[in-house]
Protein backbone atom coordinates (compact mmCIF):
# COMPACT_ATOMS: atom_id res chain seq x y z
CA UNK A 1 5.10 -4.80 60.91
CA UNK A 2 2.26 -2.85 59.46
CA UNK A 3 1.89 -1.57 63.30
CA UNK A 4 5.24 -0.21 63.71
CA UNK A 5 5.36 1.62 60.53
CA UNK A 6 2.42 3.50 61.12
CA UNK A 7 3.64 4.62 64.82
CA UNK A 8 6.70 5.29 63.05
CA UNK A 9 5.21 7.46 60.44
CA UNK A 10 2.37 9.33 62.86
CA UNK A 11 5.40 9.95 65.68
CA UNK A 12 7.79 11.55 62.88
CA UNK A 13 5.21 14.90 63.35
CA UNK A 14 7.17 15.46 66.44
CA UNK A 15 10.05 16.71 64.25
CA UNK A 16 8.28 19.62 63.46
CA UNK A 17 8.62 20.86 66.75
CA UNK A 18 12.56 21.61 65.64
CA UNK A 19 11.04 23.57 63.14
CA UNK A 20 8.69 25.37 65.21
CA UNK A 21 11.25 26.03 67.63
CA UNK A 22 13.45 27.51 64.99
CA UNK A 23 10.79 29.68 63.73
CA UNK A 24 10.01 30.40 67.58
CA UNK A 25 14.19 31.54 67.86
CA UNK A 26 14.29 33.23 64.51
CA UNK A 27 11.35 35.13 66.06
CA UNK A 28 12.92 36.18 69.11
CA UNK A 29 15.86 37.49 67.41
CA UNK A 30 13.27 39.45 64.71
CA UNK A 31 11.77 41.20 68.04
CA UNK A 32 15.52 42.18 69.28
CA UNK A 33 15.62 44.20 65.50
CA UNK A 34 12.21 45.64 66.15
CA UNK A 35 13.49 47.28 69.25
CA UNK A 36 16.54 48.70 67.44
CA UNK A 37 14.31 49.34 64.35
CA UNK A 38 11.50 51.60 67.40
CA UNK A 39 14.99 53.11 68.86
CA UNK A 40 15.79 54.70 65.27
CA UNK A 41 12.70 55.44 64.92
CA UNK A 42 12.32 57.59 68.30
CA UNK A 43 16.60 58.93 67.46
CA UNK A 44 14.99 60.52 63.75
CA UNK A 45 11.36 61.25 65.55
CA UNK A 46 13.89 63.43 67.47
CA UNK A 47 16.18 64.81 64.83
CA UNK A 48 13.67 66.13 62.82
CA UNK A 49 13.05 63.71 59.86
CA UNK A 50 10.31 64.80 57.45
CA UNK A 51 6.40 63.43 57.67
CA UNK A 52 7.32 61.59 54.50
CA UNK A 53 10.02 60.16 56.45
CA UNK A 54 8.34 59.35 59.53
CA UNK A 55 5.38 57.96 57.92
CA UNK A 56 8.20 55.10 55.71
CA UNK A 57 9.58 54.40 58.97
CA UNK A 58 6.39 53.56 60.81
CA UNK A 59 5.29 51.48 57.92
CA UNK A 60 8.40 49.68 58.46
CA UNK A 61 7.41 48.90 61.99
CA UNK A 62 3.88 47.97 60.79
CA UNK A 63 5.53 45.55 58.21
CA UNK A 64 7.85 44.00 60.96
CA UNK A 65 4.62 43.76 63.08
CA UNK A 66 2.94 41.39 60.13
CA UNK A 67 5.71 39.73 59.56
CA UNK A 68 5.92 38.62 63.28
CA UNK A 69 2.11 37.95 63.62
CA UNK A 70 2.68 35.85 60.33
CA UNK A 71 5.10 33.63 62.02
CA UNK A 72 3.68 33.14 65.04
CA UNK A 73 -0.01 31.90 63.28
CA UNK A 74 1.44 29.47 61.79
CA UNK A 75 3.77 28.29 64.73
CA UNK A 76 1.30 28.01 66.68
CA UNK A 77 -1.25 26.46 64.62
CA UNK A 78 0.58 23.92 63.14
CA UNK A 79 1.86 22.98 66.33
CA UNK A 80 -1.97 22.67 67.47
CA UNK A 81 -2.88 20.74 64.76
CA UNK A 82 -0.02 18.63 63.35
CA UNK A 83 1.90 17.73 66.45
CA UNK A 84 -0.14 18.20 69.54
CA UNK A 85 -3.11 20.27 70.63
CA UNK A 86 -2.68 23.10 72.84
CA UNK A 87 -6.24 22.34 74.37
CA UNK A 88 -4.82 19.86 76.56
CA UNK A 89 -1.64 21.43 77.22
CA UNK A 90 -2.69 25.22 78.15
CA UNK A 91 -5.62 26.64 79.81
CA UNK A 92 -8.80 27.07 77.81
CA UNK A 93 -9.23 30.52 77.52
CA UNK A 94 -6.01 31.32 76.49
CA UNK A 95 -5.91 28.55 73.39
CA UNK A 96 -9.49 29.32 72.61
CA UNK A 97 -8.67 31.40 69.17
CA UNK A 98 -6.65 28.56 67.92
CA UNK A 99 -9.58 26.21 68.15
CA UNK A 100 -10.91 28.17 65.81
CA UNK A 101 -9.19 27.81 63.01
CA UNK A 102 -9.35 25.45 60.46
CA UNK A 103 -7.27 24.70 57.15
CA UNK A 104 -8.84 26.92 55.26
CA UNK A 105 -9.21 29.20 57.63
CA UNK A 106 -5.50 29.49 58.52
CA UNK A 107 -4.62 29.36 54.34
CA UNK A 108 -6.50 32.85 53.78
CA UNK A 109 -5.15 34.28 57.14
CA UNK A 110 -1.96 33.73 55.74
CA UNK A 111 -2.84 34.81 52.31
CA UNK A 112 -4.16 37.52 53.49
CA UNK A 113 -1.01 38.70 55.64
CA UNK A 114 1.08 38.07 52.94
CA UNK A 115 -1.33 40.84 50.42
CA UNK A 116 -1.19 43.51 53.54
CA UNK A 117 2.69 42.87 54.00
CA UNK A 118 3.06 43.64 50.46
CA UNK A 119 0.65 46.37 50.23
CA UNK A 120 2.85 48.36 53.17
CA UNK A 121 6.05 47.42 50.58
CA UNK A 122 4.51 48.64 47.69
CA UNK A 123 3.24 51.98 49.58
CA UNK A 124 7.09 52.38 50.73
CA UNK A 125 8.07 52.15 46.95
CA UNK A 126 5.68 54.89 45.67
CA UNK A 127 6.15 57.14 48.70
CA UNK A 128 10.05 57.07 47.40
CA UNK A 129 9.56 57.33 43.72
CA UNK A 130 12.47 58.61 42.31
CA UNK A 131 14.28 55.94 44.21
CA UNK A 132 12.75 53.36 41.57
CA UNK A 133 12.55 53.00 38.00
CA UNK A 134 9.61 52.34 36.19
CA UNK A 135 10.63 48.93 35.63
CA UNK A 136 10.86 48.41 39.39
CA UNK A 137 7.53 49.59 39.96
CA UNK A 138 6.21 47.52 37.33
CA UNK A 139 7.22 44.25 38.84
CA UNK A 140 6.44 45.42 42.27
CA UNK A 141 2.57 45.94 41.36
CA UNK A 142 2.90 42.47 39.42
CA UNK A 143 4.00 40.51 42.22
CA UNK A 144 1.43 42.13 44.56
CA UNK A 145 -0.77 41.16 42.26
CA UNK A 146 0.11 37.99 42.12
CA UNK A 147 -0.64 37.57 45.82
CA UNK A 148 -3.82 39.46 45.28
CA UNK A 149 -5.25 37.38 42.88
CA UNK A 150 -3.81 34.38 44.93
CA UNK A 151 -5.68 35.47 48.21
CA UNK A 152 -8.96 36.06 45.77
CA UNK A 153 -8.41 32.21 44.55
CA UNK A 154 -8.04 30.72 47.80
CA UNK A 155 -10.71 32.74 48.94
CA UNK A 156 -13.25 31.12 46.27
CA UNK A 157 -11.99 28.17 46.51
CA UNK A 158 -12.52 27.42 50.21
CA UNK A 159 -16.05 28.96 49.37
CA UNK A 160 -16.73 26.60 47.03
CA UNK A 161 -15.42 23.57 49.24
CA UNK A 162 -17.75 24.80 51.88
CA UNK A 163 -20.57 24.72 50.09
CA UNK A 164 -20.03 21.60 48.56
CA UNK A 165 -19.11 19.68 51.73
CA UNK A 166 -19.75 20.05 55.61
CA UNK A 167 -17.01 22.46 57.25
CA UNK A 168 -13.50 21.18 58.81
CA UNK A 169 -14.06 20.23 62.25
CA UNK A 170 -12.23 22.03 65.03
CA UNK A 171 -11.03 20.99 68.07
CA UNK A 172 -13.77 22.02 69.98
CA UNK A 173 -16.50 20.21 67.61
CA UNK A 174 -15.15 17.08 66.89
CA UNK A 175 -15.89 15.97 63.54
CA UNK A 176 -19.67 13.97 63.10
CA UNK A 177 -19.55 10.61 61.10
């Protein structure tokens, strides 16, 4: 009994993959608004939008950029490590960068996006400052500062982990008992 729940239990990680695919979908259809979002950008390049303009509308693609690289790091790493490797499923060289990364790893890549994505929104805010009142502002600077300090955290944290302990394996160094 024992045996079947823990097949049970270890084969329910292949539900993720309806998740990943989801992401992968929602992903597809973020691209198709990227293209219309670099069309409107080319129409006003044309039209003669201010610098100030042009540079808000470029961060906007920059943003969209980190958003999408945000989604598909953790797609594809959780895939690799949670339901199946991509080492045995794709060629080497082209999986090598996943093998690379490791929990903590992956946690302050993400934190990490998540500070620059919010940097490029808070730059939009004070490039269009009489849009916003001060009170706006405020909580904009708090919240990025939030995921500042967050990033900083996770940062010392996996520091500390590391020293204390040997490193998470990877797939290409198995891990040593």
């Amino acid at each position: 009994m024992q045996s079947l729940i823990d097949r049970i239990v270890l084969g329910s990680r292949h539900l993720l993959v309806v998740f990943f695919l989801g992401l992968a979908a929602a992903l597809a259809l973020y691209a198709v608004r990227f293209v219309v979002k670099i069309w409107n950008y080319a129409q006003k390049t044309f039209e003669g939008a201010t610098d100030t303009q042009m540079l808000l509308n470029l961060l906007y693609l920059v943003d969209s950029a980190l958003v999408a690289s945000l989604v598909a790091m953790v797609i594809i790493s959780s895939h690799d490590s949670l339901v199946s490797p991509l080492s045995e499923t794709v060629e080497p060289s082209r999986a090598s960068w996943v093998r690379k990364l490791n929990p903590g790893n992956l946690k302050l890549k993400l934190a990490l996006a998540i500070v620059a994505i919010s940097s490029i929104h808070l730059l939009q805010l004070f490039l269009e400052l009489k849009d916003y009142t001060d009170r706006d502002l405020t909580w904009a600077i708090a919240i990025h500062m939030a995921f500042v300090f967050g990033a900083l955290a996770l940062g010392v944290l996996d520091r500390l982990e590391a020293a204390g302990k040997k490193p998470y394996p990877t797939i290409s160094e198995p891990e040593k008992k």
